[in-house]
N, C-alpha and C. Protein backbone atom coordinates (compact mmCIF):
# COMPACT_ATOMS: atom_id res chain seq x y z
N UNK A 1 -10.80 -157.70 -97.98
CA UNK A 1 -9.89 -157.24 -96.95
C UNK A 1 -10.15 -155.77 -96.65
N UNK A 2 -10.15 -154.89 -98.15
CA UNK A 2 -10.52 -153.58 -97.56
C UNK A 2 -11.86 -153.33 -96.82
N UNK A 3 -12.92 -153.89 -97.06
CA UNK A 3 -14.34 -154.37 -96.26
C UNK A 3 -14.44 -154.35 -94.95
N UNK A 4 -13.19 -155.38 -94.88
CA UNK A 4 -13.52 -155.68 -93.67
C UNK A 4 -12.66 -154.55 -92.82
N UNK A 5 -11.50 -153.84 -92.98
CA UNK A 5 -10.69 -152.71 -92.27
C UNK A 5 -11.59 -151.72 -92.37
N UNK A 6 -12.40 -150.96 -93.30
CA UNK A 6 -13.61 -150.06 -93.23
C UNK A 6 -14.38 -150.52 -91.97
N UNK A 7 -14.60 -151.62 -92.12
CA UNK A 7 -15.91 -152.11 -90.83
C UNK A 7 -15.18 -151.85 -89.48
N UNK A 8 -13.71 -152.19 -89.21
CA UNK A 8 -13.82 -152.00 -88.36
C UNK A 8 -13.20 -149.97 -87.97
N UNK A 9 -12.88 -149.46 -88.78
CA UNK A 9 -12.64 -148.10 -88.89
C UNK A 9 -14.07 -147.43 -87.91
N UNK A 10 -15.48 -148.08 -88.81
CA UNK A 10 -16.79 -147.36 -88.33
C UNK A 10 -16.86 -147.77 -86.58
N UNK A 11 -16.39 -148.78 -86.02
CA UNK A 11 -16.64 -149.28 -84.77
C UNK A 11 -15.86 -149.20 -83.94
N UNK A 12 -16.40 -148.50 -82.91
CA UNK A 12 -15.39 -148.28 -81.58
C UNK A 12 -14.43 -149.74 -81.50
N UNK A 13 -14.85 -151.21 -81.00
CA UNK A 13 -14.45 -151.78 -80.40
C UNK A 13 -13.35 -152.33 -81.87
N UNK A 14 -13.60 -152.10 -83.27
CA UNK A 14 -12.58 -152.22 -84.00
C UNK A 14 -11.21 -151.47 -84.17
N UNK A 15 -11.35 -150.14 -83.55
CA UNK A 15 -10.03 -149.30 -83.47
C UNK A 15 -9.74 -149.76 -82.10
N UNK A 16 -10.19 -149.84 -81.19
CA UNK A 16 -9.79 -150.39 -80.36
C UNK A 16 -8.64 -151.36 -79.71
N UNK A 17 -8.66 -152.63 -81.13
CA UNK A 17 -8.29 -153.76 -81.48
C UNK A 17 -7.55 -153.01 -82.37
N UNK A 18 -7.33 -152.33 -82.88
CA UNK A 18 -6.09 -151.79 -83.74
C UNK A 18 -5.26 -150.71 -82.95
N UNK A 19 -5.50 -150.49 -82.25
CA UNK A 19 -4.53 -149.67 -81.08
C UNK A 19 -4.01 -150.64 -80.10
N UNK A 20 -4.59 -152.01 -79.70
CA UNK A 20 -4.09 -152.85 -79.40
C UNK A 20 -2.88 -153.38 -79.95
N UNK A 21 -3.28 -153.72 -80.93
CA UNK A 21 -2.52 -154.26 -82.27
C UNK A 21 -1.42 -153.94 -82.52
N UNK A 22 -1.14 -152.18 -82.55
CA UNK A 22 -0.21 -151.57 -82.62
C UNK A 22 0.80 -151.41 -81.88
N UNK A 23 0.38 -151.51 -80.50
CA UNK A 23 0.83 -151.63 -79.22
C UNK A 23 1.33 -152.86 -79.17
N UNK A 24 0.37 -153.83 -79.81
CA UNK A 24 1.69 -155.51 -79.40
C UNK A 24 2.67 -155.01 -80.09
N UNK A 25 2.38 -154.96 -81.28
CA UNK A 25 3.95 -154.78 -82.73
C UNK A 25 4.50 -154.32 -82.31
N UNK A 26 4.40 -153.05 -81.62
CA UNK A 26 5.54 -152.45 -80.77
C UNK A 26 6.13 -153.32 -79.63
N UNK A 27 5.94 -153.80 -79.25
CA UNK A 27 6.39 -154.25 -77.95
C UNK A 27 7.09 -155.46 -78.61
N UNK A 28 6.88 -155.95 -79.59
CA UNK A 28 7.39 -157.17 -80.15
C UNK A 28 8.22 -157.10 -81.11
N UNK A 29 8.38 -155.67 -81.34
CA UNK A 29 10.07 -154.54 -82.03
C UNK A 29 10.67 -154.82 -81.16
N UNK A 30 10.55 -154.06 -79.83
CA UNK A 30 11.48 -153.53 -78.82
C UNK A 30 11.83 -154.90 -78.31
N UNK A 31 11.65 -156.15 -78.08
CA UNK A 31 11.86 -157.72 -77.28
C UNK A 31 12.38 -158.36 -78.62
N UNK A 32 12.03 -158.04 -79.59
CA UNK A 32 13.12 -158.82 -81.01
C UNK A 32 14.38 -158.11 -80.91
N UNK A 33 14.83 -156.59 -81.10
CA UNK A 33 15.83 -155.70 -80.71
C UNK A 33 16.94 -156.01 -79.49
N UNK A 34 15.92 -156.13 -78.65
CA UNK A 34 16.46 -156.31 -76.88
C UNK A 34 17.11 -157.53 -77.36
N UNK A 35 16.51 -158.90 -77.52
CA UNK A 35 17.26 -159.72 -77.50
C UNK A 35 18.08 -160.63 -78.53
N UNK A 36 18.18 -159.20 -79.53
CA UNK A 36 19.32 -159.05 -80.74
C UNK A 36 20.43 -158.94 -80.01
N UNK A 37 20.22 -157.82 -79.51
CA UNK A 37 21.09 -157.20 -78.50
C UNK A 37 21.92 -158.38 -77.61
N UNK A 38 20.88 -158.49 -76.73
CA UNK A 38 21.36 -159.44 -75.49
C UNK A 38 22.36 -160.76 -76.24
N UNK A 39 21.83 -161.22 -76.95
CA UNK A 39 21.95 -162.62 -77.83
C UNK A 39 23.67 -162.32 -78.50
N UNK A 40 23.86 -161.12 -79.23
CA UNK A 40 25.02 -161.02 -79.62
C UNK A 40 25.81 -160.76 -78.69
N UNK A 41 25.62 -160.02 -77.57
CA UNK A 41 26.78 -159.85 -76.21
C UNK A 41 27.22 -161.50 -75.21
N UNK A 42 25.75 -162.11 -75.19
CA UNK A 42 26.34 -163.02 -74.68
C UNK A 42 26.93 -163.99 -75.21
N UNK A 43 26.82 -164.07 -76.80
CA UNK A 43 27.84 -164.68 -78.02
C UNK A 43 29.14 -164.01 -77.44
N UNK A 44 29.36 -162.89 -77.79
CA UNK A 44 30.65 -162.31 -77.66
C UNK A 44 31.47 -163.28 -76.10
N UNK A 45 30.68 -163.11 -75.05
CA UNK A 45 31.27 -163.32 -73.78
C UNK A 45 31.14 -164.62 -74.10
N UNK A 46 31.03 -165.56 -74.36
CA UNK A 46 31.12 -166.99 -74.73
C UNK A 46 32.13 -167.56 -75.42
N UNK A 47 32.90 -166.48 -75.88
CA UNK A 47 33.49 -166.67 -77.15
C UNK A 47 34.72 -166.04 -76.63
N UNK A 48 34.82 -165.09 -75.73
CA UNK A 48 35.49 -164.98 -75.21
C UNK A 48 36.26 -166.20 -73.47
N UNK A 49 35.21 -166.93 -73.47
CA UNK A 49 35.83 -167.58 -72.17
C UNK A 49 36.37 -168.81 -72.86
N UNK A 50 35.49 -169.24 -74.27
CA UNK A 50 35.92 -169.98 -75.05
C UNK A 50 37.51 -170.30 -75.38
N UNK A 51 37.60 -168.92 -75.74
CA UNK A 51 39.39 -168.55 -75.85
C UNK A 51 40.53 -168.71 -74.98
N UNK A 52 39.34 -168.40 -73.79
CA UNK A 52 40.67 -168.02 -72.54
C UNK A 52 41.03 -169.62 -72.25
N UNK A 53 39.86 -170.64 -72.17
CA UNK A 53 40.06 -171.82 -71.95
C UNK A 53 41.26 -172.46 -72.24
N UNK A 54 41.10 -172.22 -73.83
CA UNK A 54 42.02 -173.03 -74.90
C UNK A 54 43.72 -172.78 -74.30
């Protein structure tokens, strides 16, 4: 494993692919977060019309 992260350290098109990389993970923080977010508000408002129904 360390072999192979050295190999790509020496090669352009391997950091490359790790700045990629980094860039998905990020983006796939911020859209897990977001729709933590979203997911518990529209629980809340569900739960609220739920109530009003009853």
């Amino acid at each position: 494993m360390l072999s192979i992260f050295r190999r790509l350290m020496k090669n352009e098109k391997g950091a490359t692919a790790i700045e990629y990389t980094l860039i998905a993970s990020l983006i796939a923080v911020a859209a897990i977060t977001a729709m933590s977010t979203v997911g518990t508000k529209i629980s809340n408002v569900l739960t609220n019309v739920g109530n009003a129904l009853e």
